[in-house]
N, C-alpha and C. Protein backbone atom coordinates (compact mmCIF):
# COMPACT_ATOMS: atom_id res chain seq x y z
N UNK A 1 -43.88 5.67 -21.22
CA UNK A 1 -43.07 5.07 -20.19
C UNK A 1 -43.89 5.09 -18.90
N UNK A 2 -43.81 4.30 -18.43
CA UNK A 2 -44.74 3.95 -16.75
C UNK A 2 -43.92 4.48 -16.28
N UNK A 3 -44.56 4.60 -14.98
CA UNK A 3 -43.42 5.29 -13.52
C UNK A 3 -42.36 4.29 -13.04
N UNK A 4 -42.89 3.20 -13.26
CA UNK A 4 -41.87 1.81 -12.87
C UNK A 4 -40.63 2.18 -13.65
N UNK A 5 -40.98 2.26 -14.98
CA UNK A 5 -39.48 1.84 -15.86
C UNK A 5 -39.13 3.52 -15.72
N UNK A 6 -39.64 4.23 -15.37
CA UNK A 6 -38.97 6.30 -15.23
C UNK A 6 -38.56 5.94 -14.23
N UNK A 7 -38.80 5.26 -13.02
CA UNK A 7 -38.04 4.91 -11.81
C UNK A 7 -36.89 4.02 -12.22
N UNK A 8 -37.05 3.24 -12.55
CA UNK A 8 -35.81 2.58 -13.09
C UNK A 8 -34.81 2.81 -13.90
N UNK A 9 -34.72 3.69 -14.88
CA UNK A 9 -34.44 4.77 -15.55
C UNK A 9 -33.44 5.42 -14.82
N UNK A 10 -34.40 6.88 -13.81
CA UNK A 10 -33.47 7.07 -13.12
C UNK A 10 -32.84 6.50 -12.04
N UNK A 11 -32.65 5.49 -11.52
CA UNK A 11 -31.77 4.62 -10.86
C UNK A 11 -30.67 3.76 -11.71
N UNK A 12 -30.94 3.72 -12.64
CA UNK A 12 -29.87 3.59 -13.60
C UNK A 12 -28.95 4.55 -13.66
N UNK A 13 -29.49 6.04 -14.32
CA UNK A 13 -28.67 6.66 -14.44
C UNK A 13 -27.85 7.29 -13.24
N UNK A 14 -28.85 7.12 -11.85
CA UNK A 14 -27.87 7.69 -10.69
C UNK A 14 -26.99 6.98 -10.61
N UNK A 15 -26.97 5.73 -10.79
CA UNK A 15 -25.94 4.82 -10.99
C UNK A 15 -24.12 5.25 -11.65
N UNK A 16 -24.89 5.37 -12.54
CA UNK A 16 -23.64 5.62 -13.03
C UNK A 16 -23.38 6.89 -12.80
N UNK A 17 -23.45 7.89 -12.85
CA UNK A 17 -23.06 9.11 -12.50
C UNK A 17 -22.56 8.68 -10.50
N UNK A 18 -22.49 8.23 -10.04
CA UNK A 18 -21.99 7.91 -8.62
C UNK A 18 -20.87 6.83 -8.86
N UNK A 19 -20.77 6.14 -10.08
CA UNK A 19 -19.94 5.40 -11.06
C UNK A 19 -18.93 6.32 -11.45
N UNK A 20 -18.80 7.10 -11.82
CA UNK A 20 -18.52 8.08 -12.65
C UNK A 20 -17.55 9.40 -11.36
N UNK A 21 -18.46 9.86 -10.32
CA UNK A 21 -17.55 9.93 -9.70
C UNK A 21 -16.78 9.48 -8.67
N UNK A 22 -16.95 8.18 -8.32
CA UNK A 22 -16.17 7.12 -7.50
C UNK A 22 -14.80 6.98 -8.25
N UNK A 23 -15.27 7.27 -9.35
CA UNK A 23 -14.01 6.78 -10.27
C UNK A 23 -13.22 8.15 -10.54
N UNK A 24 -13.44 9.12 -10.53
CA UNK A 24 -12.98 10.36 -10.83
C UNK A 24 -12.03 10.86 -9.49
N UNK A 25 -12.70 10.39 -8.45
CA UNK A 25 -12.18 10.39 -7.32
C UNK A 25 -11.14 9.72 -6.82
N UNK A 26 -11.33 8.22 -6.98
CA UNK A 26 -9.84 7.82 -6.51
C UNK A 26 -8.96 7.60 -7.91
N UNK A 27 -9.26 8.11 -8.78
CA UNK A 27 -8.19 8.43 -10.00
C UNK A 27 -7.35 9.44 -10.39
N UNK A 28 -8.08 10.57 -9.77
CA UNK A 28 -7.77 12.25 -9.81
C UNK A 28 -6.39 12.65 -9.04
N UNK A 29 -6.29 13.58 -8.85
CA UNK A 29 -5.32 13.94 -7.57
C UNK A 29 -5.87 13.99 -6.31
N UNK A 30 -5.09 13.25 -5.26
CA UNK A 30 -5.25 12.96 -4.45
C UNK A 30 -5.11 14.36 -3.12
N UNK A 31 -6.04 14.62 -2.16
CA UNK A 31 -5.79 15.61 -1.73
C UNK A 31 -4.85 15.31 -0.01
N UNK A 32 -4.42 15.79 0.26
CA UNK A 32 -3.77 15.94 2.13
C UNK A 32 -4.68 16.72 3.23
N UNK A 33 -5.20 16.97 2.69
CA UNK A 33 -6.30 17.90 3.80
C UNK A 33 -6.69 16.85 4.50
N UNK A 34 -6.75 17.44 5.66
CA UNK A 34 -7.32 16.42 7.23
C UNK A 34 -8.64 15.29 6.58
N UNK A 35 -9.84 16.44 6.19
CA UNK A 35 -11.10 16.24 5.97
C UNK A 35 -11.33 15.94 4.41
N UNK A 36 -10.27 15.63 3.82
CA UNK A 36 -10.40 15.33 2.37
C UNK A 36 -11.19 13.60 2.48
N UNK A 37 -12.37 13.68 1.64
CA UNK A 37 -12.69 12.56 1.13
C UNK A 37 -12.47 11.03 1.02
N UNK A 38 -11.15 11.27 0.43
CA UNK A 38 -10.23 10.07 0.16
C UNK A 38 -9.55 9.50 2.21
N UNK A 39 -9.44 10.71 2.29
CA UNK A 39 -8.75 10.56 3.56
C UNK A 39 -9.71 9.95 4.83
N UNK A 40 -10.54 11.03 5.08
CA UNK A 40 -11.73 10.74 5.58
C UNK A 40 -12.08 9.03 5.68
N UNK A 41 -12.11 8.32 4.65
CA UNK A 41 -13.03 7.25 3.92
C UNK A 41 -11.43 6.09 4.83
N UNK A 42 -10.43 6.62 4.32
CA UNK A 42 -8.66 5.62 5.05
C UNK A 42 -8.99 5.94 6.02
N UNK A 43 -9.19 6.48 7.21
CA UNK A 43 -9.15 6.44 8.57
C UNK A 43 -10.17 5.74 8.87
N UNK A 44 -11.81 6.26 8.67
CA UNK A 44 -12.94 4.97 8.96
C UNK A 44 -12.27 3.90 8.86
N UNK A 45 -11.99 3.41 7.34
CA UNK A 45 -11.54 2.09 7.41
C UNK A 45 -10.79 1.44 8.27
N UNK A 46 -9.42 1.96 8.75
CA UNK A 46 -8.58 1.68 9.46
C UNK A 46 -9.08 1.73 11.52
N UNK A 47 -10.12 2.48 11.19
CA UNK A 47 -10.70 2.73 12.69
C UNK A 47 -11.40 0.91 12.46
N UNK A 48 -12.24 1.01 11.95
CA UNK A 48 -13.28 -0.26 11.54
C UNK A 48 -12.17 -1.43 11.52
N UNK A 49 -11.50 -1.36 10.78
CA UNK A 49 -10.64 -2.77 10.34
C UNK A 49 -9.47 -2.89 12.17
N UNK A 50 -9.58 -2.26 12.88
CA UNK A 50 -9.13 -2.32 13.89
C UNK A 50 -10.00 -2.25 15.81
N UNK A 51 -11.07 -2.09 15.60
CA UNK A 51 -12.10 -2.43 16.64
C UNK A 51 -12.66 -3.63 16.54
N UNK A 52 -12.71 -4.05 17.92
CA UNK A 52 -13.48 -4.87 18.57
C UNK A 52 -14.78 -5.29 18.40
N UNK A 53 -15.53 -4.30 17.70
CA UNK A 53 -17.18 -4.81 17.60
C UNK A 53 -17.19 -5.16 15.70
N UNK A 54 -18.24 -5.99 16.03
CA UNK A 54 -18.37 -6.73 14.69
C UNK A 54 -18.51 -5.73 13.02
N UNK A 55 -17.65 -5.59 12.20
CA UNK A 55 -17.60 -4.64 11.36
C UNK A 55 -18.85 -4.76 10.19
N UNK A 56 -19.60 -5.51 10.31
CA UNK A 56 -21.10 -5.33 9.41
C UNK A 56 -21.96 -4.53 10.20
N UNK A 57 -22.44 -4.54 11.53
CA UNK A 57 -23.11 -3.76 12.62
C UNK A 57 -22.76 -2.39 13.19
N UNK A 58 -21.50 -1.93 12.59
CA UNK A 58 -20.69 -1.03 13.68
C UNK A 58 -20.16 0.47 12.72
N UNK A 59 -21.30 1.02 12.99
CA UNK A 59 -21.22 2.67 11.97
C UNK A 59 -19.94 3.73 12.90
N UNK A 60 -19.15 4.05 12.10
CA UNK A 60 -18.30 5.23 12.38
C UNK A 60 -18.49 6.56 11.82
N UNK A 61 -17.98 7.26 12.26
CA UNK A 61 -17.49 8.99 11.97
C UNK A 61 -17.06 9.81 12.25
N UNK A 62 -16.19 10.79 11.82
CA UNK A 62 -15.17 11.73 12.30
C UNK A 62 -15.50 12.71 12.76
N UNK A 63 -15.57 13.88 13.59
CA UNK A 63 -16.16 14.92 13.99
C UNK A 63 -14.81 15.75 14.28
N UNK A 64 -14.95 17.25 14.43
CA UNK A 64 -13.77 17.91 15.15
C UNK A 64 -12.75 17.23 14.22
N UNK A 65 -12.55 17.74 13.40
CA UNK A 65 -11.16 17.55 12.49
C UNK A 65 -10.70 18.40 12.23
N UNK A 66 -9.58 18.32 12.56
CA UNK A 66 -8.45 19.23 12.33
C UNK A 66 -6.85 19.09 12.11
N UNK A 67 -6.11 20.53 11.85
CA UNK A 67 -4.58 19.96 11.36
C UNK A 67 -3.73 20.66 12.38
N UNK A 68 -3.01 19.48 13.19
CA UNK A 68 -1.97 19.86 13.84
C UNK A 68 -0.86 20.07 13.74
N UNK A 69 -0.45 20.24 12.36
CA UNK A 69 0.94 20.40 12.07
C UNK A 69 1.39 19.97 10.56
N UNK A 70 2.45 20.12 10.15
CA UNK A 70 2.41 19.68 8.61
C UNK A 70 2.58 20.98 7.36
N UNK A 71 2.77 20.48 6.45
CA UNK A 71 2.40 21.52 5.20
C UNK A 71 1.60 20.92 4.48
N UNK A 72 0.92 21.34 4.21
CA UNK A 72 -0.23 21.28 2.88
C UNK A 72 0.43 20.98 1.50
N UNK A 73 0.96 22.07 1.12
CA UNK A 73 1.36 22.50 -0.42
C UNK A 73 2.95 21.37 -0.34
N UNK A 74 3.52 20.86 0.51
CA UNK A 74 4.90 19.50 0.41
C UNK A 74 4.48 18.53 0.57
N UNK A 75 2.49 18.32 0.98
CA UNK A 75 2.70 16.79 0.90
C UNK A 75 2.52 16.36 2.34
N UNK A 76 2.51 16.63 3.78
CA UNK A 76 2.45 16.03 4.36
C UNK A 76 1.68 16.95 5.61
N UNK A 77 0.60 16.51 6.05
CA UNK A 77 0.16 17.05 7.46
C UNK A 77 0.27 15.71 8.36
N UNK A 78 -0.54 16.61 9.75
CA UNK A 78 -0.93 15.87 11.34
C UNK A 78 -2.04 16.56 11.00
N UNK A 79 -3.05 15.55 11.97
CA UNK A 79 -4.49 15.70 11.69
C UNK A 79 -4.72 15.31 13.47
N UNK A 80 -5.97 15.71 13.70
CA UNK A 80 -6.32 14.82 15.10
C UNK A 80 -8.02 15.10 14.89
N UNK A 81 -9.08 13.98 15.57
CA UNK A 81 -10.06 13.63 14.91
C UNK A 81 -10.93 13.43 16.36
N UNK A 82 -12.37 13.45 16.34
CA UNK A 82 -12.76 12.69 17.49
C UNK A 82 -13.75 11.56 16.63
N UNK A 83 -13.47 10.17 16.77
CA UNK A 83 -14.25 9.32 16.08
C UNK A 83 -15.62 8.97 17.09
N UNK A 84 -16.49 8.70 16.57
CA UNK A 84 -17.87 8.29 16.95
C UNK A 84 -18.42 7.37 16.13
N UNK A 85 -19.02 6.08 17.11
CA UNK A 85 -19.24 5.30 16.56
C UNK A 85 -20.87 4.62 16.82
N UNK A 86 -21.67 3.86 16.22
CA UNK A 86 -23.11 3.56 17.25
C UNK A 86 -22.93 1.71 16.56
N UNK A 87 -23.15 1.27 17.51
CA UNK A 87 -23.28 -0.39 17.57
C UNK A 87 -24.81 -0.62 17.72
N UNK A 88 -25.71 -1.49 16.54
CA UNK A 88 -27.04 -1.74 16.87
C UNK A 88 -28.03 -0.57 17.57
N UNK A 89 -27.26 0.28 16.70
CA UNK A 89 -28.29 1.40 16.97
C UNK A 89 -27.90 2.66 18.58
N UNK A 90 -27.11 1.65 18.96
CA UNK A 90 -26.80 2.63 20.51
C UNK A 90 -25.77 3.07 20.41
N UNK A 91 -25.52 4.81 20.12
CA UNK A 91 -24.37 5.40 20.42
C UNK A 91 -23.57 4.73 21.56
N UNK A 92 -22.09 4.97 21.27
CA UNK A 92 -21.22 4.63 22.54
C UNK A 92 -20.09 5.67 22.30
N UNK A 93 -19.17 6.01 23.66
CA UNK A 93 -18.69 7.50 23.49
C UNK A 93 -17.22 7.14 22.59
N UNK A 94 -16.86 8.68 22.38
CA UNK A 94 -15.83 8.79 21.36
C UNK A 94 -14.77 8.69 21.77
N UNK A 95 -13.29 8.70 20.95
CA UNK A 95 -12.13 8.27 21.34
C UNK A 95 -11.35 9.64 20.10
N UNK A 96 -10.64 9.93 20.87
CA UNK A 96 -9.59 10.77 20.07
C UNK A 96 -8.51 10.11 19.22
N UNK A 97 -8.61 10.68 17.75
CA UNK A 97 -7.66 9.76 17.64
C UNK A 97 -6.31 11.02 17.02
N UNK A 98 -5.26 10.58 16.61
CA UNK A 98 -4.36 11.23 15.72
C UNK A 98 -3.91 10.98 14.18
N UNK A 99 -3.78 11.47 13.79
CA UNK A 99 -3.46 10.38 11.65
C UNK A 99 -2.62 11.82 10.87
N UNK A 100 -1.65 11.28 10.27
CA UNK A 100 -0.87 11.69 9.63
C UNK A 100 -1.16 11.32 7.88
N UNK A 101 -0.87 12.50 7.15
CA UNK A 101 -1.57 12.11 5.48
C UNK A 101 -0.42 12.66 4.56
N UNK A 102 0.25 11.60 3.89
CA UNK A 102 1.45 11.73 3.06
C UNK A 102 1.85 11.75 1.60
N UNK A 103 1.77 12.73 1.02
CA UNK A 103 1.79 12.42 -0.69
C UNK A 103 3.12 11.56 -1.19
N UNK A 104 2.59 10.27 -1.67
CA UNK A 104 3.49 9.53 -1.89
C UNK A 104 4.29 10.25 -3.33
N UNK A 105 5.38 9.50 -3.56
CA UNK A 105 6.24 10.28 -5.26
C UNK A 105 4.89 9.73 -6.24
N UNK A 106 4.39 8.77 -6.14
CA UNK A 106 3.41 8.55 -7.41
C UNK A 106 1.79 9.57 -7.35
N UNK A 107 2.07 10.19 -6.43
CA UNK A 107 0.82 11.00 -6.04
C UNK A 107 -0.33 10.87 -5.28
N UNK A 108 -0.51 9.17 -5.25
CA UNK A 108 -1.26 8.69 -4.01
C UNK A 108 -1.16 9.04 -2.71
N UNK A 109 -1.84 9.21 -1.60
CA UNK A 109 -1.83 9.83 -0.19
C UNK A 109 -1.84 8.25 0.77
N UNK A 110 -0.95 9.03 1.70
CA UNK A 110 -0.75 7.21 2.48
C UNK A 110 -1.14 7.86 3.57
N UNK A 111 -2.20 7.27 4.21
CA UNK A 111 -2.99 7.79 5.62
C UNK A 111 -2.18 6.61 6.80
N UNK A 112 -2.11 7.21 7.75
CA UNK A 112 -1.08 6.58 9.16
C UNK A 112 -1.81 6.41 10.26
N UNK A 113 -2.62 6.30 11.06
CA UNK A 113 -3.56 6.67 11.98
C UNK A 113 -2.58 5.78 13.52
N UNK A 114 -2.53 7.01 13.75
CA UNK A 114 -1.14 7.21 15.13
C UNK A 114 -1.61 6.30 16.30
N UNK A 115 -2.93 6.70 16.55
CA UNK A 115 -3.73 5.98 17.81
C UNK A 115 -5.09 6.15 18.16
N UNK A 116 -5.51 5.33 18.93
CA UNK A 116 -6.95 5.34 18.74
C UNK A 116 -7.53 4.97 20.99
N UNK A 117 -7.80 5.63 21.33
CA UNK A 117 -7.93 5.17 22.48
C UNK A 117 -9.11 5.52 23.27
N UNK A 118 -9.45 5.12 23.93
CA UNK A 118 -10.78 5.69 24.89
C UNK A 118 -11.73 5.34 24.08
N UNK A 119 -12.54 4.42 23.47
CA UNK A 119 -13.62 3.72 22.88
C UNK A 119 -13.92 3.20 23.87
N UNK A 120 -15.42 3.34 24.72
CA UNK A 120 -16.25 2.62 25.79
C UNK A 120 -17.20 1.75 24.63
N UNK A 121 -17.71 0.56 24.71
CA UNK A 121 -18.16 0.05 23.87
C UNK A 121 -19.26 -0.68 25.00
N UNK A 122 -20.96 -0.80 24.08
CA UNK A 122 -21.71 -1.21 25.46
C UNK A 122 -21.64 -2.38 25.92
């Protein structure tokens, strides 16, 4: 085997094993924790699918996460987050936000994201 097709090889197989747990993940039980995965991944989105700057160019992320309230073990917290975002490469400052995470009866988690404010954008 050449290095080409052992490279290709393993890029195959990382493949699927990142296949494998993408799928394990949003199939599994779903967690409520502030910083859970699933959760994590619903707020970006909902931050992204709701700003102003163009969403192919415009990287997010959560920092300072934490739980303001809620139970864990019934299914439902408060979370509050500081999002950070960089447009074409230039940081621009963060915005606090708030998000609530709810175990639905089918076991799925329904993420709420309360508000989003103070985004300076350049």
């Amino acid at each position: 085997m050449t290095p080409f097709q052992a490279g290709l090889a393993f890029c195959g197989v990382a493949a699927v094993v990142v296949a494998i747990v993408i799928v394990a993940i949003l199939h599994g039980p779903q967690t409520t924790k502030c910083d859970g995965l699933l959760v994590r991944a619903t707020v970006l989105k909902l931050v992204k699918q709701n700003s102003p700057l163009p969403s192919s160019t415009t990287d997010y992320e959560l920092d300072s996460i934490r739980k303001i309230g809620g139970d864990t073990a019934a299914g439902n917290v408060s979370c509050e987050a500081e999002v950070f975002g960089e447009f074409n490469n230039m940081p621009y400052s963060s915005a606090h936000l708030t998000y609530t995470v709810t175990r639905q009866a089918d076991g799925h988690v329904l993420v709420s994201v309360a508000g989003i404010s103070g985004l300076h954008f350049p």
